[in-house]
C-alpha atoms as a PDB file:
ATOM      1  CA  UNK A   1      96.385  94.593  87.711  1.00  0.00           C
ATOM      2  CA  UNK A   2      99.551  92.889  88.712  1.00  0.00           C
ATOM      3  CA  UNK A   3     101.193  96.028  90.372  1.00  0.00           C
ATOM      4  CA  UNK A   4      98.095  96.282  92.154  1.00  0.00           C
ATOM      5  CA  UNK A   5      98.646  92.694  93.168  1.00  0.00           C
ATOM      6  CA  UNK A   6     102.081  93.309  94.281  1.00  0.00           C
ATOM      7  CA  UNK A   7     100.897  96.982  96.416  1.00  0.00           C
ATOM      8  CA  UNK A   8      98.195  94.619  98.168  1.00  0.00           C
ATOM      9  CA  UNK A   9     100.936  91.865  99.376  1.00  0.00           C
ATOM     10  CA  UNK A  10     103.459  94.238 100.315  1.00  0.00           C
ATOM     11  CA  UNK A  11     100.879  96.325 102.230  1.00  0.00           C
ATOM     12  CA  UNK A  12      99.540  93.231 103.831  1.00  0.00           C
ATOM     13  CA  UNK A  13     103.034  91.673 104.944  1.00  0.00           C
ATOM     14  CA  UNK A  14     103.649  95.182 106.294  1.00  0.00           C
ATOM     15  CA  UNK A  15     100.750  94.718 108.953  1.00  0.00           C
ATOM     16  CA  UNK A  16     101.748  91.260 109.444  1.00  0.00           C
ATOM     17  CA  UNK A  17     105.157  92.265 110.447  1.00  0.00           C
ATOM     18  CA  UNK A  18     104.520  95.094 112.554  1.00  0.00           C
ATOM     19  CA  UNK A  19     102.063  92.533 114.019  1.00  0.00           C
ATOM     20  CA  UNK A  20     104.678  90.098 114.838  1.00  0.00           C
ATOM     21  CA  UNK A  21     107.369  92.727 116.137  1.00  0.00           C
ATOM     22  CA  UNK A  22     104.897  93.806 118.607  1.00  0.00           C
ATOM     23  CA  UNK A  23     104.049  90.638 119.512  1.00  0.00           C
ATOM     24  CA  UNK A  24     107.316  89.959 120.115  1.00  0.00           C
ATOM     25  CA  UNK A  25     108.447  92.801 122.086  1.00  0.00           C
ATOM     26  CA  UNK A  26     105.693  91.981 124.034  1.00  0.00           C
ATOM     27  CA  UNK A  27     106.667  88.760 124.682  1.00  0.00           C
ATOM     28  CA  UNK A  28     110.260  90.358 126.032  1.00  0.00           C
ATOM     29  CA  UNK A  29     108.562  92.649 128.508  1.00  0.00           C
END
Protein backbone atom coordinates (compact mmCIF):
# COMPACT_ATOMS: atom_id res chain seq x y z
CA UNK A 1 0.00 0.00 0.00
CA UNK A 2 2.62 2.54 0.80
CA UNK A 3 4.91 1.73 -2.27
CA UNK A 4 1.91 2.10 -4.18
CA UNK A 5 1.53 5.46 -2.52
CA UNK A 6 4.97 6.46 -3.29
CA UNK A 7 4.64 5.01 -7.44
CA UNK A 8 1.38 7.31 -7.57
CA UNK A 9 3.32 10.65 -6.30
CA UNK A 10 6.31 10.10 -8.21
CA UNK A 11 4.24 9.34 -11.34
CA UNK A 12 2.13 12.35 -10.70
CA UNK A 13 5.10 14.93 -10.04
CA UNK A 14 6.50 13.44 -13.25
CA UNK A 15 3.48 14.94 -15.33
CA UNK A 16 3.59 17.96 -13.30
CA UNK A 17 7.10 18.60 -14.24
CA UNK A 18 7.09 17.84 -17.74
CA UNK A 19 4.04 20.15 -17.50
CA UNK A 20 5.95 22.98 -16.17
CA UNK A 21 9.15 22.51 -18.48
CA UNK A 22 6.92 22.87 -21.37
CA UNK A 23 5.30 25.57 -20.09
CA UNK A 24 8.28 27.13 -19.65
CA UNK A 25 9.99 26.64 -22.82
CA UNK A 26 7.05 27.96 -24.11
CA UNK A 27 7.19 30.90 -22.36
CA UNK A 28 11.01 31.39 -23.92
CA UNK A 29 9.83 31.04 -27.49
Amino acid sequence: MAKYKIYRVLFITMIAFRFIKEDIAFKIW
